[in-house]
N, C-alpha and C. Protein backbone atom coordinates (compact mmCIF):
# COMPACT_ATOMS: atom_id res chain seq x y z
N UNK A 1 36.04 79.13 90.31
CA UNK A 1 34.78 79.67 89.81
C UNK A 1 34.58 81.05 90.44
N UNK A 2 34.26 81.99 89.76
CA UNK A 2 33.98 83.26 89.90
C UNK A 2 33.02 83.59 91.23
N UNK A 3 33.30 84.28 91.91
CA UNK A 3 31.98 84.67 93.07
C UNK A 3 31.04 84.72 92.47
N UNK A 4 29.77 84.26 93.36
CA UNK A 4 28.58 84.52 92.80
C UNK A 4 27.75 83.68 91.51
N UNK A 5 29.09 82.74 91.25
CA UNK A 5 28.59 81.84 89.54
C UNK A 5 28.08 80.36 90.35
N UNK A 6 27.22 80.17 89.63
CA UNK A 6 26.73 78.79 90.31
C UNK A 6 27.00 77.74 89.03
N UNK A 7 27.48 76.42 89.51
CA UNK A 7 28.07 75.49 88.75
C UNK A 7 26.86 74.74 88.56
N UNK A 8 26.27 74.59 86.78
CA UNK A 8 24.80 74.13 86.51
C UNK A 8 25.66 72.58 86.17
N UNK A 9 24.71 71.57 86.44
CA UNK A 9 24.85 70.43 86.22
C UNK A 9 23.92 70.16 84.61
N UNK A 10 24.46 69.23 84.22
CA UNK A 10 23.82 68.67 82.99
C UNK A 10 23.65 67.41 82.79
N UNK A 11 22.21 66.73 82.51
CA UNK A 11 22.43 65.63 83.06
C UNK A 11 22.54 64.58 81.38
N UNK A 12 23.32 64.01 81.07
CA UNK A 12 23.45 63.77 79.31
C UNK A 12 22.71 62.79 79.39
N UNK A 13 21.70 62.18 79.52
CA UNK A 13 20.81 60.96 79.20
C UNK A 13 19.56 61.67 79.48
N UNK A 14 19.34 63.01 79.83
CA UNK A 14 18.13 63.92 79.75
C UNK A 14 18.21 65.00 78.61
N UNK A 15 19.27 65.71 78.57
CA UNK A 15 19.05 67.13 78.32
C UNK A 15 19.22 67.41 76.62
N UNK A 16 18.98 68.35 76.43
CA UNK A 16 18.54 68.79 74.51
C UNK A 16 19.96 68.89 73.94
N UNK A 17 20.24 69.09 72.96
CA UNK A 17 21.38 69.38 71.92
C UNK A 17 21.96 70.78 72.60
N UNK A 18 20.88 71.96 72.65
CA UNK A 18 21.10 73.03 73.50
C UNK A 18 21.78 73.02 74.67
N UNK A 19 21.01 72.29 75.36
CA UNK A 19 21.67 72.23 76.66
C UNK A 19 23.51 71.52 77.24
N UNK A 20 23.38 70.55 75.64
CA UNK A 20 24.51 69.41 75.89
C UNK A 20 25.89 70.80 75.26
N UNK A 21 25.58 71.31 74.51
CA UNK A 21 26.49 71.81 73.41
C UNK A 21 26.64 73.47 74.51
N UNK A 22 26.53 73.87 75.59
CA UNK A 22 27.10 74.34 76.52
C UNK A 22 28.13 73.92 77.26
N UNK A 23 28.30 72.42 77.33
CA UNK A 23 29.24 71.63 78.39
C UNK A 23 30.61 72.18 77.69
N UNK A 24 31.62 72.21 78.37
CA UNK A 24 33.10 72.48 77.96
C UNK A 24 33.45 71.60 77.01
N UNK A 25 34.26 71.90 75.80
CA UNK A 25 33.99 71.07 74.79
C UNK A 25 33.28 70.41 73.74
N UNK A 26 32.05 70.86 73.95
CA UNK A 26 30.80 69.79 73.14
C UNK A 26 30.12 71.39 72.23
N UNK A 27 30.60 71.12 71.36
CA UNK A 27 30.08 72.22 70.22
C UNK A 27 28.48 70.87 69.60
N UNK A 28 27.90 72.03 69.06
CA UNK A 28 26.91 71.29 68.55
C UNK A 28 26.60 70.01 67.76
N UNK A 29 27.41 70.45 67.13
CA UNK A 29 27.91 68.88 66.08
C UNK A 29 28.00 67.69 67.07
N UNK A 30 28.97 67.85 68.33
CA UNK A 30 29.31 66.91 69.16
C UNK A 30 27.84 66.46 69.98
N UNK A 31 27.18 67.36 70.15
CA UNK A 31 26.23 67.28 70.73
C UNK A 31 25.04 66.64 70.57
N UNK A 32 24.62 66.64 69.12
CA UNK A 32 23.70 66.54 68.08
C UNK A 32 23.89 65.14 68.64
N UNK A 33 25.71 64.63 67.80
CA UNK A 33 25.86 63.19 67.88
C UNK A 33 25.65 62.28 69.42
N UNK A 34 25.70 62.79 70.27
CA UNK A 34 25.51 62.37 72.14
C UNK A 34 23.81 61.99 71.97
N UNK A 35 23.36 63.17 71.35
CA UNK A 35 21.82 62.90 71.89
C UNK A 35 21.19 61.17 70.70
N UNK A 36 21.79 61.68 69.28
CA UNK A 36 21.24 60.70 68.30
C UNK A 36 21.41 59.51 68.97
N UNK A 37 22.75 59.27 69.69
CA UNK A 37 23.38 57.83 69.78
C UNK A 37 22.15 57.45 71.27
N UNK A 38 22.09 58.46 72.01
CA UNK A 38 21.18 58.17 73.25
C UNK A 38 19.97 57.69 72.51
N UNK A 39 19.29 58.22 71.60
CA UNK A 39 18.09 57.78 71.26
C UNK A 39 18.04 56.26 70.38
N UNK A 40 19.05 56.02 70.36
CA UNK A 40 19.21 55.19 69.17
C UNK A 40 19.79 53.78 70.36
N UNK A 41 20.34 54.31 71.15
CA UNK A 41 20.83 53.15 71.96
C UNK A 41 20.07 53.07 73.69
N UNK A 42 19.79 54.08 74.35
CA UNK A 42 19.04 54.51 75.11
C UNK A 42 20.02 54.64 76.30
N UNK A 43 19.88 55.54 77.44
CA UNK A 43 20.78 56.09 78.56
C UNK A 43 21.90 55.23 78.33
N UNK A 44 23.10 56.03 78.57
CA UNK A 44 24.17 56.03 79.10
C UNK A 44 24.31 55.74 80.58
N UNK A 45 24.55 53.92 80.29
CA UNK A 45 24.61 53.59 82.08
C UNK A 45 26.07 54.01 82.72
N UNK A 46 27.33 54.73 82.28
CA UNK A 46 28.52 54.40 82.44
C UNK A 46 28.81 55.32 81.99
N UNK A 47 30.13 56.30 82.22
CA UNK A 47 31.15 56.75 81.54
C UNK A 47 31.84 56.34 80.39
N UNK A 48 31.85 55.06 80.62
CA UNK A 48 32.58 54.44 79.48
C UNK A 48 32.35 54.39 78.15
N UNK A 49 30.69 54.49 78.63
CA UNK A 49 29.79 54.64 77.48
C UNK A 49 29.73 55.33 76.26
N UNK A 50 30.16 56.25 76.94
CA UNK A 50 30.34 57.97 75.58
C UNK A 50 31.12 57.59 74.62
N UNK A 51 32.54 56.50 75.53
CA UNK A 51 33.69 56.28 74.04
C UNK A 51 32.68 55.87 73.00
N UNK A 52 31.66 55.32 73.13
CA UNK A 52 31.32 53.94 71.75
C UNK A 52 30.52 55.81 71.19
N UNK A 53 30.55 56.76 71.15
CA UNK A 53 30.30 57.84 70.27
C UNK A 53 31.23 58.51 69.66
N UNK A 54 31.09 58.35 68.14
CA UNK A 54 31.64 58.88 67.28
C UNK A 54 32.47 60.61 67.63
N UNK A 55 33.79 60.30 68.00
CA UNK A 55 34.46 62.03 68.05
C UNK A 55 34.77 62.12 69.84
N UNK A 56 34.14 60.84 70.26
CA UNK A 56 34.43 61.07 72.04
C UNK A 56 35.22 60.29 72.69
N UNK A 57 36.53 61.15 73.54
CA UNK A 57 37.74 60.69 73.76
C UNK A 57 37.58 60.60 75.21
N UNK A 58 38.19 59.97 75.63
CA UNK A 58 38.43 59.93 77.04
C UNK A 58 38.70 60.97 77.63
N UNK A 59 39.59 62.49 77.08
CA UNK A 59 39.69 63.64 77.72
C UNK A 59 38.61 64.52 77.38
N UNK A 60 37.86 64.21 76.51
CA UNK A 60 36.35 65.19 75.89
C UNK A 60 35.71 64.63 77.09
N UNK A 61 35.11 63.35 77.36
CA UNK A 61 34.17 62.96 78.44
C UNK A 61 34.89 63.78 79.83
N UNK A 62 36.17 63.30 80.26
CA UNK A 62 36.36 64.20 81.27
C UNK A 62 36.40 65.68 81.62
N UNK A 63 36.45 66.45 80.78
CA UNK A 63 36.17 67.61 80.55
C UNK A 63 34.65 68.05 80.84
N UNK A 64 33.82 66.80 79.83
CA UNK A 64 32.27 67.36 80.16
C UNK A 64 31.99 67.11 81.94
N UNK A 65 32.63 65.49 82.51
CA UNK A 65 32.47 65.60 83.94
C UNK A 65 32.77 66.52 84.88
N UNK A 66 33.72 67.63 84.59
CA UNK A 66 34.54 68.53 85.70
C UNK A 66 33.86 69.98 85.24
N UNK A 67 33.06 69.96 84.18
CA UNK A 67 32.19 70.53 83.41
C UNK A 67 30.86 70.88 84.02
N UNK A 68 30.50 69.93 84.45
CA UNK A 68 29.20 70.01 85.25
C UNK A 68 27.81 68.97 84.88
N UNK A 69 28.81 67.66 83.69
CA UNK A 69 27.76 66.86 83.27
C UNK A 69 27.61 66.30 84.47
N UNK A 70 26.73 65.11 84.00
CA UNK A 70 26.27 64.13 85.14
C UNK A 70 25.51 63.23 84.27
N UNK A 71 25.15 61.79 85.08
CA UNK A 71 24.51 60.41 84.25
C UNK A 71 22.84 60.45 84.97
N UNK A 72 22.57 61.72 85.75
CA UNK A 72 21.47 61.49 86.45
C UNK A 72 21.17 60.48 87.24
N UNK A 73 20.10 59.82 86.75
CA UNK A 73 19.34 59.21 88.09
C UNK A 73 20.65 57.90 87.96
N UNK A 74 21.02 57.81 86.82
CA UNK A 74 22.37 56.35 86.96
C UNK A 74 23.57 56.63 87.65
N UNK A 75 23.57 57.82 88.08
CA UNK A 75 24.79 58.42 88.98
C UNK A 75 24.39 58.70 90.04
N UNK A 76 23.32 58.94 90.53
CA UNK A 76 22.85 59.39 92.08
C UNK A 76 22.70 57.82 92.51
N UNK A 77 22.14 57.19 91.63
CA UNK A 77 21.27 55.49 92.36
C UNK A 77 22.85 54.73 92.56
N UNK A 78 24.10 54.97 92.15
CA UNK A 78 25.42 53.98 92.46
C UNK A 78 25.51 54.01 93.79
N UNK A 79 25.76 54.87 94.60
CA UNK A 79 26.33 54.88 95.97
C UNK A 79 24.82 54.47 96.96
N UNK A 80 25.07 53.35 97.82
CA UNK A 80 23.68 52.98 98.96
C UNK A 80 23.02 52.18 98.47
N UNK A 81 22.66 51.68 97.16
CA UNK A 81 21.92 50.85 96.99
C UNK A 81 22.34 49.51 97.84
N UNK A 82 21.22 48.64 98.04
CA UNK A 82 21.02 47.84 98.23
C UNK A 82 20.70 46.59 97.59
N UNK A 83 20.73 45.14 97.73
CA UNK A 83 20.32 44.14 96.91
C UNK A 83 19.81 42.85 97.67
C-alpha cells in the first residue's frame, strides 16, 4: 500500500451498494445483488455465506476480504467470547 493510503474497511452486512461496489472486484451489479440477498435473508453470519449469492465465488469473497471487507460486529464478537 502506497505511503500515506489508509486501508478503509467495509463492513458488508452494513454498508450501501456505493460503498460495497468499491471493494476489489464488486462492480455494482455484484453489489446491488450482496445488499438485496442481505435484506432478503438478513446479516451474513459467515464467509461462507456470500457463496449462497448469485455470481459469488470463493476467490471474489477473498478478494473482497484482503480488500478491506469485514462481517462487522459478527467478526469482532468471534474471538473472547464467552459462554
Amino acid at each position: 500500500m502506497p505511503k500515506g493510503q489508509v486501508k478503509t474497511q467495509v463492513d458488508i452486512n452494513s454498508a450501501s451498494v456505493e460503498e460495497l461496489s468499491k471493494l476489489n472486484g464488486l462492480n455494482r451489479k455484484k453489489a446491488q445483488a450482496l445488499v438485496d440477498y442481505r435484506n432478503k435473508n438478513g446479516a451474513f453470519e459467515s464467509w461462507d455465506d456470500l457463496e449462497d449469492v448469485e455470481g459469488f465465488s470463493n476467490s471474489l469473497i477473498q478478494n473482497m476480504r484482503t480488500g478491506g471487507a469485514t462481517l462487522g460486529e459478527m467478526e469482532q464478537g468471534e474471538e473472547g467470547e464467552e459462554w
